[in-house]
Protein backbone atom coordinates (compact mmCIF):
# COMPACT_ATOMS: atom_id res chain seq x y z
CA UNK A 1 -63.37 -18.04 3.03
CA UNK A 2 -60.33 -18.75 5.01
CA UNK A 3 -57.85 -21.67 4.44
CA UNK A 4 -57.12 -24.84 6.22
CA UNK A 5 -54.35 -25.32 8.39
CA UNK A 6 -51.97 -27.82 8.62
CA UNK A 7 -53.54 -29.49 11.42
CA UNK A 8 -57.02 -29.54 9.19
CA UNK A 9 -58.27 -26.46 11.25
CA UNK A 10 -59.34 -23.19 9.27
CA UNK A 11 -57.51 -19.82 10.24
CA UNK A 12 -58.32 -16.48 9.03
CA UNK A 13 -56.16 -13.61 9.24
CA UNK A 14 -55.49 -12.25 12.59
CA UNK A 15 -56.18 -15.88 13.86
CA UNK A 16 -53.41 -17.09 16.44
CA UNK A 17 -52.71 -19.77 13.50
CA UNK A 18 -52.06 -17.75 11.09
CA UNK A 19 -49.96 -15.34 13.15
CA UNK A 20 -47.90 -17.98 14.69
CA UNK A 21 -47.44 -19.14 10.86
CA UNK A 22 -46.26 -16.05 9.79
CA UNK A 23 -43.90 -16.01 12.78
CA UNK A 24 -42.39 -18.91 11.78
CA UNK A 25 -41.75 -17.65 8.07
CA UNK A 26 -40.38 -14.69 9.56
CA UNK A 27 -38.19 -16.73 11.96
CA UNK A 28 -37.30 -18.89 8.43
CA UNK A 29 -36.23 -15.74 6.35
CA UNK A 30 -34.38 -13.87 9.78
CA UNK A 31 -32.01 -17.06 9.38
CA UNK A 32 -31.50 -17.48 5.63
CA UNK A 33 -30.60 -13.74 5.45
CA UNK A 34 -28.28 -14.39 8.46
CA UNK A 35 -26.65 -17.29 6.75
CA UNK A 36 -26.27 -14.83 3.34
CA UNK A 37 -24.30 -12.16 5.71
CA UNK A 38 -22.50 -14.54 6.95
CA UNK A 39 -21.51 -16.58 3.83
CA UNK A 40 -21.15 -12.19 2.16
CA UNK A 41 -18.80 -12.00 5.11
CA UNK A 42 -16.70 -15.00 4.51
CA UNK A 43 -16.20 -14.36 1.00
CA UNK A 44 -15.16 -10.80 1.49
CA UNK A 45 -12.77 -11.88 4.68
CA UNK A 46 -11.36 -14.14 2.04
CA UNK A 47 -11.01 -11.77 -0.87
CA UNK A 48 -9.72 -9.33 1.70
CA UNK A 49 -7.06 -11.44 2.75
CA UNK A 50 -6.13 -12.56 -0.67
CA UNK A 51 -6.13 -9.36 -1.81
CA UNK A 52 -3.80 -7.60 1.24
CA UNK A 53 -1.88 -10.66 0.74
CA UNK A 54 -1.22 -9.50 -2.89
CA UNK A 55 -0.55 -5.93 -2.01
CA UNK A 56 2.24 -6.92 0.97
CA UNK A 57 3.78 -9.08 -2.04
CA UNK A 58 3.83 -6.42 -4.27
CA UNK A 59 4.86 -3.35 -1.77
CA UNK A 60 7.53 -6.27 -0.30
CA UNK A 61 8.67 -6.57 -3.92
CA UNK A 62 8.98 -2.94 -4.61
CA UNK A 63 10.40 -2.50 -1.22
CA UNK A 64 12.90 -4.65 -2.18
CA UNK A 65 13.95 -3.25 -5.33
CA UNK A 66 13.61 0.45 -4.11
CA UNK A 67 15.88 -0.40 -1.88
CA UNK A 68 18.82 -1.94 -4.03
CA UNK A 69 21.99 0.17 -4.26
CA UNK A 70 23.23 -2.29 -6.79
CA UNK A 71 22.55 -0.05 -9.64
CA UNK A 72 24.24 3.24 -8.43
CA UNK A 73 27.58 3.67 -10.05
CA UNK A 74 26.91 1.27 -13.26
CA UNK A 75 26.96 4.24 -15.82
CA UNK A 76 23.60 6.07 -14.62
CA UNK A 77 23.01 9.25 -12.59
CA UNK A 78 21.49 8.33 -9.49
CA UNK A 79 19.35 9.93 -6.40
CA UNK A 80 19.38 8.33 -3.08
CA UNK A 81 17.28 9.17 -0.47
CA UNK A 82 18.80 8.17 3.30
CA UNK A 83 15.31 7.00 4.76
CA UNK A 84 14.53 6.62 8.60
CA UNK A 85 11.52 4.49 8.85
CA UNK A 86 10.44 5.98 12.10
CA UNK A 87 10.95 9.47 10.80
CA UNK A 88 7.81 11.28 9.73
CA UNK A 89 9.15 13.94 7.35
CA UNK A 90 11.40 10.66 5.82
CA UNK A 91 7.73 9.26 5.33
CA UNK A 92 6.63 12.16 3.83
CA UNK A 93 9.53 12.54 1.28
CA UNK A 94 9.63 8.99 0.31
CA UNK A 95 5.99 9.51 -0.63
CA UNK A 96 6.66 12.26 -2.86
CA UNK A 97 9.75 10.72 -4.40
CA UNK A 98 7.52 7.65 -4.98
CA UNK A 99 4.77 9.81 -6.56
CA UNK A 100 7.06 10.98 -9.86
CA UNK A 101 9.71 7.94 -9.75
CA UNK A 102 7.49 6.16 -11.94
CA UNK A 103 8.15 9.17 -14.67
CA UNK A 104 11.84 7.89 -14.72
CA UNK A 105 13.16 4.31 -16.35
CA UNK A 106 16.31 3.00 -14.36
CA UNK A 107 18.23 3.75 -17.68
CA UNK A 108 17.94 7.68 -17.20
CA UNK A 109 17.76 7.58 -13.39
CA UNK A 110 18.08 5.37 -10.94
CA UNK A 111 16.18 6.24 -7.87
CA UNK A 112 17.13 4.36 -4.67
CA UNK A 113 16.44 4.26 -0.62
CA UNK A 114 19.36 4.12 1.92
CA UNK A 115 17.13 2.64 4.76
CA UNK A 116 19.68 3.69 7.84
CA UNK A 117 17.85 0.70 9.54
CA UNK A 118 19.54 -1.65 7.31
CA UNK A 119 23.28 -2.67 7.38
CA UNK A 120 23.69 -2.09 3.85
CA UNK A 121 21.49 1.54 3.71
CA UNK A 122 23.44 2.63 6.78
CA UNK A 123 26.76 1.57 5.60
CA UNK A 124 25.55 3.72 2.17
CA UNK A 125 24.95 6.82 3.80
CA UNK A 126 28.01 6.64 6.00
CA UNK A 127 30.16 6.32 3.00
CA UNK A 128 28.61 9.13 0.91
CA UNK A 129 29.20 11.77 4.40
CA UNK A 130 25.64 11.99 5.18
CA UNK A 131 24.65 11.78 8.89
CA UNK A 132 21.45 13.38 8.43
CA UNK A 133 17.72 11.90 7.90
CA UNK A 134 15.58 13.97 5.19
CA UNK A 135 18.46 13.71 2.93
CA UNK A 136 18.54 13.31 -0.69
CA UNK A 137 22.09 12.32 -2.46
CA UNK A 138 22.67 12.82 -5.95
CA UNK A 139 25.12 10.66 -7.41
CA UNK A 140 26.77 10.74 -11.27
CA UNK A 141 26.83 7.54 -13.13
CA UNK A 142 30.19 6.70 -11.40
CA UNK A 143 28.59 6.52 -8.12
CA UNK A 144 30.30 9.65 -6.96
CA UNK A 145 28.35 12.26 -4.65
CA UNK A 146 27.91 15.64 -6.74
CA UNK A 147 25.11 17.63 -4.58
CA UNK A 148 23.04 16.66 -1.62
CA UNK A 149 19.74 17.81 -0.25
CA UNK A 150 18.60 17.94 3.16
CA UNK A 151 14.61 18.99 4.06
CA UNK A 152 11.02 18.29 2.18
CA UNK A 153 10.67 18.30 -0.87
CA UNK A 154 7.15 18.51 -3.05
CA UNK A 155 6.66 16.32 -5.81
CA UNK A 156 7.16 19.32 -8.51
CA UNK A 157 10.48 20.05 -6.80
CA UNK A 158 12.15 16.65 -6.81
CA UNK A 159 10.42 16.56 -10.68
CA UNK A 160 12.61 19.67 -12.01
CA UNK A 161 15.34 18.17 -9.76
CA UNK A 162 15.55 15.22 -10.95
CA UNK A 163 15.36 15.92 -14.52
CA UNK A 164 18.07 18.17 -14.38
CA UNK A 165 20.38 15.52 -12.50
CA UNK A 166 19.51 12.97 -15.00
CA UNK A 167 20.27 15.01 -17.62
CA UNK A 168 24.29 15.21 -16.18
């Protein structure tokens, strides 16, 4: 036995009532999925900005510090890599100093970027002779230049490297 309508009318299945009913539920869960996207959207656009937000802070942060030559010369062997930002093999050797830097405390070896697009990074690498970008300089605690190294590196170079210039 079918059911009554609404309206006090009976519909059956199949009956234009029922399927303009069911059309209408449809229409009602087409928009309360819609609103769930777009309320899934807005919370991820948020968490996605608070988040890169986070990460600029923290790479800005580490940026920073990478970049301070204030430690070379206080007692500590150094390296110092002379850094072009627009130079691709620079990219790639900053990213595998950056790999195995976290293996060494500032106390044992302080690893540092000359950015030549700074003032201060350009003035660095001008004092310590190098002209060159893919350059690594190797400092001793005084801040004196005792070896440099021009060209790519891998990560389990600069390792054995570094260990051994720490170690002066």
């Amino acid at each position: 036995m079918g059911k009554k309508s609404s309206s006090g009318g009976k519909y059956t299945p199949g009956s234009p009532i029922e399927r303009q009913r069911q059309r209408g539920e449809k229409k009602q869960r087409t928009r309360a999925r819609r609103r769930r996207r777009t309320m899934v959207g807005v919370v991820v656009a948020l968490l996605g900005v608070g988040a890169v937000a986070t990460v600029i802070a923290v790479a800005n942060g580490e940026d920073r510090r990478a970049r301070d030559l204030s430690l070379v010369g206080t007692g500590v062997p150094a390296v110092v890599q002379v850094h072009d930002i627009t130079c691709p093999v620079c990219t790639e050797l900053r990213a595998n100093v950056e790999s195995i830097e976290g293996e060494f405390s500032d106390d044992e070896l302080v690893i540092r970027v000359a950015d030549i697009a700074t003032d201060e990074g350009l003035t660095f690498a001008r004092q310590h002779t190098s002209n060159r970008r893919v350059t690594l300089l190797f400092l001793d605690g005084d801040g004196d230049l005792v070896d440099e190294q021009v060209g790519l590196r891998s990560p389990q170079e600069l390792r054995e490297v570094f260990v051994e210039h720490s170690r002066r």
